[in-house]
N, C-alpha and C. Protein backbone atom coordinates (compact mmCIF):
# COMPACT_ATOMS: atom_id res chain seq x y z
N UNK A 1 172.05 56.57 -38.27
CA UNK A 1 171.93 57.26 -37.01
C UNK A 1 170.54 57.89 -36.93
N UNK A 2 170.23 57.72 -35.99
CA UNK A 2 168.30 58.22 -35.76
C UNK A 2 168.78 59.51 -35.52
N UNK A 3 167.29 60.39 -36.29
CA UNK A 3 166.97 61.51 -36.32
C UNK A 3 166.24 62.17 -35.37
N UNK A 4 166.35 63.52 -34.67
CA UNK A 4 164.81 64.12 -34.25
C UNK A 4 163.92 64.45 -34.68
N UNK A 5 162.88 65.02 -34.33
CA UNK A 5 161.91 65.49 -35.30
C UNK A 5 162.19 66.72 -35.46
N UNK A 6 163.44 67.55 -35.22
CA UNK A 6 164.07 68.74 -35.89
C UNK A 6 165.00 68.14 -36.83
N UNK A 7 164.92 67.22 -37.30
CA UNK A 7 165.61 66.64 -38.85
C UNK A 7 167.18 66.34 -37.91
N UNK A 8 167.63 66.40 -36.45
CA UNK A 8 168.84 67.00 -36.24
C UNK A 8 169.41 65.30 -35.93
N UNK A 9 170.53 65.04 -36.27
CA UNK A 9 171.29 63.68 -35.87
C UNK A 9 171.38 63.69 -34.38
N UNK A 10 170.92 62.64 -34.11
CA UNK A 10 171.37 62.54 -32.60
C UNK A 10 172.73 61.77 -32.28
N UNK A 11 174.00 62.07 -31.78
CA UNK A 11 175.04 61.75 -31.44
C UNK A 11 174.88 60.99 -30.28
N UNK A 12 175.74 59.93 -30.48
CA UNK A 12 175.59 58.91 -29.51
C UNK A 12 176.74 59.19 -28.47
N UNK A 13 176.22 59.06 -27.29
CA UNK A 13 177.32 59.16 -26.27
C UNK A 13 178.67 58.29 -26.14
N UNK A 14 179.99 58.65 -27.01
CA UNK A 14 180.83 58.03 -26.84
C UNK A 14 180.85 57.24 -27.61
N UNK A 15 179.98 57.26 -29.22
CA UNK A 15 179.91 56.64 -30.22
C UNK A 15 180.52 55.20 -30.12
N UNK A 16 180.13 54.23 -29.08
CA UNK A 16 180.39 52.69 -29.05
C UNK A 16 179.74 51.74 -30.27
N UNK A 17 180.43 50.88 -30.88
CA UNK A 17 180.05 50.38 -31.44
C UNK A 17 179.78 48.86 -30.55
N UNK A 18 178.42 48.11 -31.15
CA UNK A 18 178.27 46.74 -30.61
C UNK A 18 178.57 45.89 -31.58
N UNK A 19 179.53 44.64 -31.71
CA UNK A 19 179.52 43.69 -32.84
C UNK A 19 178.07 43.61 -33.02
N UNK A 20 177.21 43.26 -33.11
CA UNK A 20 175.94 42.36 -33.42
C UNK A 20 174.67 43.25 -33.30
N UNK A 21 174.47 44.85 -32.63
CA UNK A 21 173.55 45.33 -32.74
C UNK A 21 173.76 46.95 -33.25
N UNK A 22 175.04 47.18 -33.70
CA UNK A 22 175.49 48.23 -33.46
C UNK A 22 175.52 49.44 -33.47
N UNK A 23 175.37 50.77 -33.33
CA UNK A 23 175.78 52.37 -32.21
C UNK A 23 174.92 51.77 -30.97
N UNK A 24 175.70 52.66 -30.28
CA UNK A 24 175.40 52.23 -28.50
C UNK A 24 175.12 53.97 -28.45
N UNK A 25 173.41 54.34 -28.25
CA UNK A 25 173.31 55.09 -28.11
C UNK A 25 173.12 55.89 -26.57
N UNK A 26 173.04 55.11 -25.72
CA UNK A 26 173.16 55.24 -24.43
C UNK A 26 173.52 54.11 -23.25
N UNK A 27 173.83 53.97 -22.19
CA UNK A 27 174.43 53.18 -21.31
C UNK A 27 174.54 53.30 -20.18
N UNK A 28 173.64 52.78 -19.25
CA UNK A 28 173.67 52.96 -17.56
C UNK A 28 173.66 51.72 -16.77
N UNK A 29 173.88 51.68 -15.70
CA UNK A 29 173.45 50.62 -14.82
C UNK A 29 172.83 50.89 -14.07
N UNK A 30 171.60 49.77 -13.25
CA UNK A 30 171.15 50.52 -12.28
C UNK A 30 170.71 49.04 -11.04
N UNK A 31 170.34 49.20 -10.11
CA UNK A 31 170.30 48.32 -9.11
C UNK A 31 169.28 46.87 -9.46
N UNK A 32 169.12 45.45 -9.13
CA UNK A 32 168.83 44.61 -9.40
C UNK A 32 167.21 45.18 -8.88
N UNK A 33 167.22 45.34 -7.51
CA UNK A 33 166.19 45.51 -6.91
C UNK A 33 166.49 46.81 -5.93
N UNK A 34 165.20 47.62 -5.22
CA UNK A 34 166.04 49.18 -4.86
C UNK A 34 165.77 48.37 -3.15
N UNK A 35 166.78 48.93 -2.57
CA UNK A 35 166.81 48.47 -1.45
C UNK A 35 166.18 50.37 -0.49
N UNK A 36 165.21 49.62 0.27
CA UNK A 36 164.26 50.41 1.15
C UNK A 36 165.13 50.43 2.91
N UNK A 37 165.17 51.98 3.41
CA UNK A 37 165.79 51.90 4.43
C UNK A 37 164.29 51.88 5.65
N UNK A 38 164.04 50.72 5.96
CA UNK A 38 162.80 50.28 7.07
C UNK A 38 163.02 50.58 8.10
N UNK A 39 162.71 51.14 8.50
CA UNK A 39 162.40 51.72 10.23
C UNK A 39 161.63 50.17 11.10
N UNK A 40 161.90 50.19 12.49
CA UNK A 40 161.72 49.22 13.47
C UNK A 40 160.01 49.20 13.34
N UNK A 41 159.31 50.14 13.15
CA UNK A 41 158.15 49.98 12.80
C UNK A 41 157.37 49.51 11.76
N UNK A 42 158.35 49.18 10.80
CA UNK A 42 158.10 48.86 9.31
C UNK A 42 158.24 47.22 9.66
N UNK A 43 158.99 46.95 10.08
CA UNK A 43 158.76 45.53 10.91
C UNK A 43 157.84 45.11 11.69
N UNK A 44 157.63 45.87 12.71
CA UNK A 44 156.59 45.65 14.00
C UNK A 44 155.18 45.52 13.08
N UNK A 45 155.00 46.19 12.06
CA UNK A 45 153.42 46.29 11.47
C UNK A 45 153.56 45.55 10.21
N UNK A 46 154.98 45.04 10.41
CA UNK A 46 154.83 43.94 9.09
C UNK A 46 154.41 42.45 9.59
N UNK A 47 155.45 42.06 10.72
CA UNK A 47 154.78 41.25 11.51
C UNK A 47 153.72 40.84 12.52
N UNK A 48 152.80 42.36 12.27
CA UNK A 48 151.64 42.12 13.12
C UNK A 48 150.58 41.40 11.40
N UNK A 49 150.92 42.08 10.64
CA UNK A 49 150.17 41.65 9.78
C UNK A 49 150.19 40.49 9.15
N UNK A 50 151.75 39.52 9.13
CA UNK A 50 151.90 38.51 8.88
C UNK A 50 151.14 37.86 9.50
N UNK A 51 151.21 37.95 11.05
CA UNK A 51 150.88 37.04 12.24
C UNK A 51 149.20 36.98 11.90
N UNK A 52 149.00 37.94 11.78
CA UNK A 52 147.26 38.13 11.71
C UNK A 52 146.73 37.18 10.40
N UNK A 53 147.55 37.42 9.24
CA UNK A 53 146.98 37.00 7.83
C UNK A 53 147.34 34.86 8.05
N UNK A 54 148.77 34.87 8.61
CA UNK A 54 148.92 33.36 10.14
C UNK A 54 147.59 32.59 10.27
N UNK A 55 147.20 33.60 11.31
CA UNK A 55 146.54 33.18 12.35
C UNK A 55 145.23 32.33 11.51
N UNK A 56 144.61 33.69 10.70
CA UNK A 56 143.78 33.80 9.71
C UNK A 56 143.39 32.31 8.91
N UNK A 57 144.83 31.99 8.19
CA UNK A 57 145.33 30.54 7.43
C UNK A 57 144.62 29.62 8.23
N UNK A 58 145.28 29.36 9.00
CA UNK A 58 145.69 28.38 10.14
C UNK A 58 143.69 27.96 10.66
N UNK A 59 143.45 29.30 11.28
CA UNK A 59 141.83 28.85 11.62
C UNK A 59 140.98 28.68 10.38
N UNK A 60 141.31 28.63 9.00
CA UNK A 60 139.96 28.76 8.07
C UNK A 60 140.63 27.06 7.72
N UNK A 61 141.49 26.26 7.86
CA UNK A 61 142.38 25.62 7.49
C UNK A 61 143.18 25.77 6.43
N UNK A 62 143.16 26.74 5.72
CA UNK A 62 143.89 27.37 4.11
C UNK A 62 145.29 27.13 4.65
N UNK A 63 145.99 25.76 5.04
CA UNK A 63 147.17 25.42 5.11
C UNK A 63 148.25 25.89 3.73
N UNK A 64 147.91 25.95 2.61
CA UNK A 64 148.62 26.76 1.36
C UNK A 64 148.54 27.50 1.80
N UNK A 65 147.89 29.00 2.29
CA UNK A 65 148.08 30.15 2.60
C UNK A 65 149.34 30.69 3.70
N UNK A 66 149.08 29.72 4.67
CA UNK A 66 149.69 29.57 5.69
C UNK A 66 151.16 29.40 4.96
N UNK A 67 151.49 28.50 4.47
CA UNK A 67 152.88 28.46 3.82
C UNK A 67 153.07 29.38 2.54
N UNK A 68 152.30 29.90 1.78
CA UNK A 68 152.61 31.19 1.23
C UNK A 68 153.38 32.26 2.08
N UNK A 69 152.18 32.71 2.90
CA UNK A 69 152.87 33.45 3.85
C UNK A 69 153.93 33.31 4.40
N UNK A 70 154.58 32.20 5.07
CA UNK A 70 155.65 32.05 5.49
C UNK A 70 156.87 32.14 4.51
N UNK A 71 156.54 31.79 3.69
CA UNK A 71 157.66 32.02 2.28
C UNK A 71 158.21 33.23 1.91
N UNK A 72 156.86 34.16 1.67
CA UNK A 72 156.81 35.63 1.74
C UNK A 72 157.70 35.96 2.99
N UNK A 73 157.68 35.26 3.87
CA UNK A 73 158.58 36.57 4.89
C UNK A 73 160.08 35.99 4.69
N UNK A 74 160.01 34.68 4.27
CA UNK A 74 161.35 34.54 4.05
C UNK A 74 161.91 34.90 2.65
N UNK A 75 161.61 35.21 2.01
CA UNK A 75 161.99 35.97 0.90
C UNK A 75 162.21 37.30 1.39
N UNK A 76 161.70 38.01 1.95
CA UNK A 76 161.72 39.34 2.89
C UNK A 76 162.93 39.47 3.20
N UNK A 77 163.24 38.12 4.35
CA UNK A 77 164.49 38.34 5.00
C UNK A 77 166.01 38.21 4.31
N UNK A 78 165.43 37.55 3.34
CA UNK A 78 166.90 37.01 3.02
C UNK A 78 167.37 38.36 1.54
N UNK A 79 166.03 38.81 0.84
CA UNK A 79 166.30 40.06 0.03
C UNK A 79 166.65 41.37 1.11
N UNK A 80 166.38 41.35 2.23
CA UNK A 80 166.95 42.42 2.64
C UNK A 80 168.48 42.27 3.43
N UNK A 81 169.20 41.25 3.50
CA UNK A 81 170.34 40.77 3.58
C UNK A 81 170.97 40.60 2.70
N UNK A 82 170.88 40.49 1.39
CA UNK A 82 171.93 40.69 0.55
C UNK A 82 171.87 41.59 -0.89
N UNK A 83 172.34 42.28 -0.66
CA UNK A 83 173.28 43.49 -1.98
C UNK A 83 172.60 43.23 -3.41
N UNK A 84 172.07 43.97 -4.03
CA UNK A 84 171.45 44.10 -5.38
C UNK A 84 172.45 44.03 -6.33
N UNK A 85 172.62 43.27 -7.71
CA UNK A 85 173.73 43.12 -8.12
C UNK A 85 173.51 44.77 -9.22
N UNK A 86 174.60 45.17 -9.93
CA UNK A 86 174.09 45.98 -10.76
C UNK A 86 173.54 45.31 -12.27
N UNK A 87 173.03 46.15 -13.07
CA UNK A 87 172.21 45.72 -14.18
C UNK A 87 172.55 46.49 -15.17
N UNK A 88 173.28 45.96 -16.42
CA UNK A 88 173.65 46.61 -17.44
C UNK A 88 172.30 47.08 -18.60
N UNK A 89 171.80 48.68 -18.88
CA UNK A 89 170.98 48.86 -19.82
C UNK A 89 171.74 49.16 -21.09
N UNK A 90 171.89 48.87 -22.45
CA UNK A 90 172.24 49.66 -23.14
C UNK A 90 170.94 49.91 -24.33
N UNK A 91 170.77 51.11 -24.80
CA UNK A 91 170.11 51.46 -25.85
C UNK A 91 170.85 51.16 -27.45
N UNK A 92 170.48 50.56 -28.39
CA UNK A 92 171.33 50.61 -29.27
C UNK A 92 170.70 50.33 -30.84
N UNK A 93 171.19 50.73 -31.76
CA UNK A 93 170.39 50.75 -33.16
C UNK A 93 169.53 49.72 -33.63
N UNK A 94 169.74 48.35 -33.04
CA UNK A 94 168.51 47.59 -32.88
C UNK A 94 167.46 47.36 -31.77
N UNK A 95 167.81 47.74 -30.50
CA UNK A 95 166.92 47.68 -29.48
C UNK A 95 168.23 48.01 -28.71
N UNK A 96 167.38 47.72 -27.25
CA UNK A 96 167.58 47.66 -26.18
C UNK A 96 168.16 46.05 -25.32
N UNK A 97 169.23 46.30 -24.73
CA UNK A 97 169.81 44.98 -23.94
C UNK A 97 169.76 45.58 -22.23
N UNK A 98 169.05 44.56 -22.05
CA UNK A 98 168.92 44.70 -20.69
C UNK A 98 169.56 43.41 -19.77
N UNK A 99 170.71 44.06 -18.97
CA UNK A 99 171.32 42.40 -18.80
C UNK A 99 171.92 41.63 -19.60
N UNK A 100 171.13 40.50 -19.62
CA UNK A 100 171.71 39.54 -20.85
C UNK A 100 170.42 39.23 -21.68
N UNK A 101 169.38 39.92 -21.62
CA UNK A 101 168.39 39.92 -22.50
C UNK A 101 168.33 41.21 -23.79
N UNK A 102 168.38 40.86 -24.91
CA UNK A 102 168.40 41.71 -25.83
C UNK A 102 166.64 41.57 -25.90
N UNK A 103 166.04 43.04 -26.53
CA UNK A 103 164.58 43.36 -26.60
C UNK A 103 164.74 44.44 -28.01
N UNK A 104 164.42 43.34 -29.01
CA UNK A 104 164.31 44.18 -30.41
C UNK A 104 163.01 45.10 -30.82
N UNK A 105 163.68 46.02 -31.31
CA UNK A 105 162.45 47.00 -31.68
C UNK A 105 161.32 46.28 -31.96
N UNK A 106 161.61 45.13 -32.86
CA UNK A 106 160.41 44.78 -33.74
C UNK A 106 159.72 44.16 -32.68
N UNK A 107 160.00 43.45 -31.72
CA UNK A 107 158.72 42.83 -30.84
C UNK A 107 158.56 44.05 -29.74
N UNK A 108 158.63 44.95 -30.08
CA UNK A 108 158.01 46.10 -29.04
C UNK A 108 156.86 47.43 -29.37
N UNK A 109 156.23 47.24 -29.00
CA UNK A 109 154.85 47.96 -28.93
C UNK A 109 155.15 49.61 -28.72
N UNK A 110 155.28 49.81 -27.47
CA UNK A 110 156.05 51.24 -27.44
C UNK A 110 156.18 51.47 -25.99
N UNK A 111 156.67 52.74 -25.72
CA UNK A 111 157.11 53.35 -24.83
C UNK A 111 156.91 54.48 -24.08
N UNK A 112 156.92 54.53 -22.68
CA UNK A 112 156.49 55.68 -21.88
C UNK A 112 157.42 55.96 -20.74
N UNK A 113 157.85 57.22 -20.43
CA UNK A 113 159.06 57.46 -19.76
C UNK A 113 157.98 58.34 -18.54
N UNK A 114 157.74 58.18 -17.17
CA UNK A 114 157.72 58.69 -16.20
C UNK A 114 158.93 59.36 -15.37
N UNK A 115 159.09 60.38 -15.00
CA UNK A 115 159.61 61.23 -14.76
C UNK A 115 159.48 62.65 -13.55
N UNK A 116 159.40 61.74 -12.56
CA UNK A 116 158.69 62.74 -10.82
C UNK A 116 159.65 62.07 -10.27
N UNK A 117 161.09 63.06 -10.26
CA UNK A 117 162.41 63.06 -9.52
C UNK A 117 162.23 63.96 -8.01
N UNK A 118 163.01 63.03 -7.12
CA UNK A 118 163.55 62.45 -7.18
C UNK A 118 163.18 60.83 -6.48
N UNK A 119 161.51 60.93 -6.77
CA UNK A 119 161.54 59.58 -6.46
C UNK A 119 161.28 58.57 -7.50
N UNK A 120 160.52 58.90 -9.07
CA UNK A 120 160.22 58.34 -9.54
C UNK A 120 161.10 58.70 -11.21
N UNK A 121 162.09 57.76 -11.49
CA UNK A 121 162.92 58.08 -12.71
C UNK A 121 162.55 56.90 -13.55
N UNK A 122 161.54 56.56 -14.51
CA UNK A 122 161.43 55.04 -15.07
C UNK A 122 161.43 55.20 -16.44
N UNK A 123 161.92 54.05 -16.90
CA UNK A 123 161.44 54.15 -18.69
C UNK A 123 160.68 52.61 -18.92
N UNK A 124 159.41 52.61 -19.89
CA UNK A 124 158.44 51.60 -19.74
C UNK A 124 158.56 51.41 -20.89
N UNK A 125 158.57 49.61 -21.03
CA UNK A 125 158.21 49.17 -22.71
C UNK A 125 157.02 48.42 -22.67
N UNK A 126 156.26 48.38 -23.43
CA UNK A 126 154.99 47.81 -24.11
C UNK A 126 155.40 46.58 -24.99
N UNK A 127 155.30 45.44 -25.16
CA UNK A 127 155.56 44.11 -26.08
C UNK A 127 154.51 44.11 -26.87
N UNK A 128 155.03 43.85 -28.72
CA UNK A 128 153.55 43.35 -29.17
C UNK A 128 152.68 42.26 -28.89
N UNK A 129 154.01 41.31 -28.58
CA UNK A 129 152.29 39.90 -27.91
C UNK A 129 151.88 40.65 -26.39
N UNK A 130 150.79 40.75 -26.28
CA UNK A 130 150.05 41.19 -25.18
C UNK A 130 150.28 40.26 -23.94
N UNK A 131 150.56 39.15 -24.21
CA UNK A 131 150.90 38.34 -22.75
C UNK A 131 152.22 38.67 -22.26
N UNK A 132 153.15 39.36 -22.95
CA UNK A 132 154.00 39.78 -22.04
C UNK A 132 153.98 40.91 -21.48
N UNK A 133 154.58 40.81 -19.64
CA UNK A 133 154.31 42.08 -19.05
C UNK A 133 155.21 43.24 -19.36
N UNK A 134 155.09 44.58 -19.08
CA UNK A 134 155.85 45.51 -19.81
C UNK A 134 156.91 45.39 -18.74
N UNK A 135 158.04 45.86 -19.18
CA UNK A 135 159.54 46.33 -18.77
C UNK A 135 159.64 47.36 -18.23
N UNK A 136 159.97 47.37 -16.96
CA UNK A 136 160.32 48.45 -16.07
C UNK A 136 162.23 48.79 -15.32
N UNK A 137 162.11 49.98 -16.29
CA UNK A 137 163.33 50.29 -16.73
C UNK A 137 163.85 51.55 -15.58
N UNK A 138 164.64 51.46 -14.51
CA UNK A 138 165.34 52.63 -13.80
C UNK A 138 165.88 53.34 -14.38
N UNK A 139 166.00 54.99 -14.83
CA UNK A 139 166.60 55.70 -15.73
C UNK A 139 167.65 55.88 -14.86
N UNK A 140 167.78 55.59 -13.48
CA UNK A 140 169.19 56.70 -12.76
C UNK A 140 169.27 57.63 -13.03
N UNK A 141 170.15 58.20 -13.98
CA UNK A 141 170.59 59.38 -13.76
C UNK A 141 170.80 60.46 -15.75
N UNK A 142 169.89 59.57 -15.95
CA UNK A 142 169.94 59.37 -17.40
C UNK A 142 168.70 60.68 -17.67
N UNK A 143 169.57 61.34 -18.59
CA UNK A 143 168.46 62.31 -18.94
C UNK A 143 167.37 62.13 -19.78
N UNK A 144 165.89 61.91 -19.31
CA UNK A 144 165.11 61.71 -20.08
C UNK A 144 164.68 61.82 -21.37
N UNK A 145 164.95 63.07 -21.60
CA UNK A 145 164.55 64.09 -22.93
C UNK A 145 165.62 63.26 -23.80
N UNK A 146 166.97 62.48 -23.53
CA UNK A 146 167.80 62.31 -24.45
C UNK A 146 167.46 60.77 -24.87
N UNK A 147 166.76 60.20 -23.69
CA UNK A 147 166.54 58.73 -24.13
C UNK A 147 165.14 58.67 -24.66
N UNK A 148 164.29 59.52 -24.43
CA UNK A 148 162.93 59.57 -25.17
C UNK A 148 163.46 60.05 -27.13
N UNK A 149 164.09 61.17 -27.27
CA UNK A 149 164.34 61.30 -28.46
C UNK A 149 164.96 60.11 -28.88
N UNK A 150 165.47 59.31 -28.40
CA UNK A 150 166.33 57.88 -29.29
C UNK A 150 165.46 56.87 -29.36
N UNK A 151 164.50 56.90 -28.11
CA UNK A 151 163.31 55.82 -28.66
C UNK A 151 162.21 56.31 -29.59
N UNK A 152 162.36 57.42 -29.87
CA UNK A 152 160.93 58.16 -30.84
C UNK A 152 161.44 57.69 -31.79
N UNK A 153 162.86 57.28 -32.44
CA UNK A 153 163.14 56.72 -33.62
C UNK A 153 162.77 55.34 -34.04
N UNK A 154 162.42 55.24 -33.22
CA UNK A 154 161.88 53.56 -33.29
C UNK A 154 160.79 53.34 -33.07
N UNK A 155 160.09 53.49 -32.01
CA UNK A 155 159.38 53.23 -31.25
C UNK A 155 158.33 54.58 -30.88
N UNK A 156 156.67 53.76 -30.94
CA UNK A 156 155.72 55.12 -30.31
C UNK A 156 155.92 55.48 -28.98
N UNK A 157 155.51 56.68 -28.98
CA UNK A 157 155.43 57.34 -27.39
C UNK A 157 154.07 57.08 -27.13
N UNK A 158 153.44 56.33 -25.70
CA UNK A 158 152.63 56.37 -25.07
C UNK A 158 152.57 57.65 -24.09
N UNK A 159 151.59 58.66 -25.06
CA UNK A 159 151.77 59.66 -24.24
C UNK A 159 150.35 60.04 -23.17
N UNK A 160 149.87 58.75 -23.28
CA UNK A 160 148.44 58.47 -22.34
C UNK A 160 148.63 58.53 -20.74
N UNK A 161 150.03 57.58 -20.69
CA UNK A 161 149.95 56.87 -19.35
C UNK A 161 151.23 57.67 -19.04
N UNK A 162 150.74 58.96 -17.94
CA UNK A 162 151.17 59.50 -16.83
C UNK A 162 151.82 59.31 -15.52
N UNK A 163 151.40 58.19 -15.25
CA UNK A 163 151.16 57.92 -13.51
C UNK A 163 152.64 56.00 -13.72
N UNK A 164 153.46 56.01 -12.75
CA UNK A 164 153.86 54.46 -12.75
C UNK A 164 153.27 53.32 -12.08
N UNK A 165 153.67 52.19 -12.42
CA UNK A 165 152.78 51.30 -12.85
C UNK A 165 152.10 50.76 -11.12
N UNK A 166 150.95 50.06 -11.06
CA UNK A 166 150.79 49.90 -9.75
C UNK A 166 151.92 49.33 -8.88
N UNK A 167 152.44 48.04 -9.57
CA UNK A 167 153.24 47.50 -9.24
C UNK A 167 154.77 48.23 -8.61
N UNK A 168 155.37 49.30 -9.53
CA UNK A 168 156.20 49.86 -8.94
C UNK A 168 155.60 50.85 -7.70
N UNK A 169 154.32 51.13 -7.94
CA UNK A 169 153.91 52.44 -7.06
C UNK A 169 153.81 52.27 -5.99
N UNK A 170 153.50 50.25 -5.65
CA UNK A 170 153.05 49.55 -4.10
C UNK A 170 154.30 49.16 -3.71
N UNK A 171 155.08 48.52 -4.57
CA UNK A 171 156.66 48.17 -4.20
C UNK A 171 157.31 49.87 -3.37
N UNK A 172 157.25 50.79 -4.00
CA UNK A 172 158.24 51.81 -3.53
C UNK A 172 157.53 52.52 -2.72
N UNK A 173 156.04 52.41 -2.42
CA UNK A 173 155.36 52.90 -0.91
C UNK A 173 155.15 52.11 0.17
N UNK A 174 155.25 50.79 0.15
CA UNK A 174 155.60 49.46 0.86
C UNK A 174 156.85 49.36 1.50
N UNK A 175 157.68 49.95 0.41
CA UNK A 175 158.83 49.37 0.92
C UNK A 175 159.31 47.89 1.04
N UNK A 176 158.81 47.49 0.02
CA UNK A 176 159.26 45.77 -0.58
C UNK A 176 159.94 45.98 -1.91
């Protein structure tokens, strides 16, 4: 059972055992993708900008662009029509399972938990091969301080990087 750095055992919530990785030190679900409530204007200036970036394609002849774009909005339409499935996280004495992907300590670099509620709740992993992109983890409702002490047992704290990642920061001010 991982320690704090007050020597103190950390108790696992509901002490689960996993056949194959086992204590289940924490356990949440959280949405596939976060669904954004868009106002009629969030449309109107989405499709002025489609039409424009269109138009754009179309006269330079960048016919790929042109069908990028169009793809993009249909991906738009059809993610905002249907329901995010939920997503099983569990934390556990060998790593982390996310879904149906298990992520072992040993191929992980480390970790940084952002924390500016109530819009921004994330937990971030770092991979040691550098070509993979890091993991962006929804805490919900999960108390930070308890999932940071269970990854300090394993895993470094990136206590550099403050701010979340661009990618989540344009997704959740976009509203995509």
């Amino acid at each position: 059972m991982p320690k704090t750095k007050q020597n103190q055992t950390i108790q696992p919530k509901g002490s689960k055992q996993d056949q194959e990785h086992g204590t289940v030190y924490a356990e949440w679900q959280f949405p596939e993708f976060s669904q954004h409530e868009r106002s009629l204007g969030w449309y109107i200036t989405g499709a002025v900008i489609a039409a424009a970036f269109f138009i754009y394609a179309l006269a330079t002849d960048n016919y790929l662009f042109a069908v990028s774009i169009l793809i993009f909005i249909i991906i738009i339409f059809f993610q905002h029509k249907r329901e995010p499935l939920p997503i099983a996280c569990r934390i556990m004495e060998d790593g982390l399972a996310v879904d149906q992907k298990f992520l072992h300590y040993k191929n992980l670099k480390n970790f940084w938990i952002i924390y500016n509620p109530p819009a921004v709740k994330r937990l971030y992993l770092n991979f040691e091969n550098g070509w993979k992109p890091e993991v962006s983890i929804p805490l919900e409702n999960q108390n930070p301080l308890y999932i940071r002490n269970i990854l300090l047992q394993y895993l470094r704290e990136d206590a550099e990087k403050t701010e979340e990642s661009l990618y989540d920061s344009l997704s959740r001010q976009l509203k995509l």
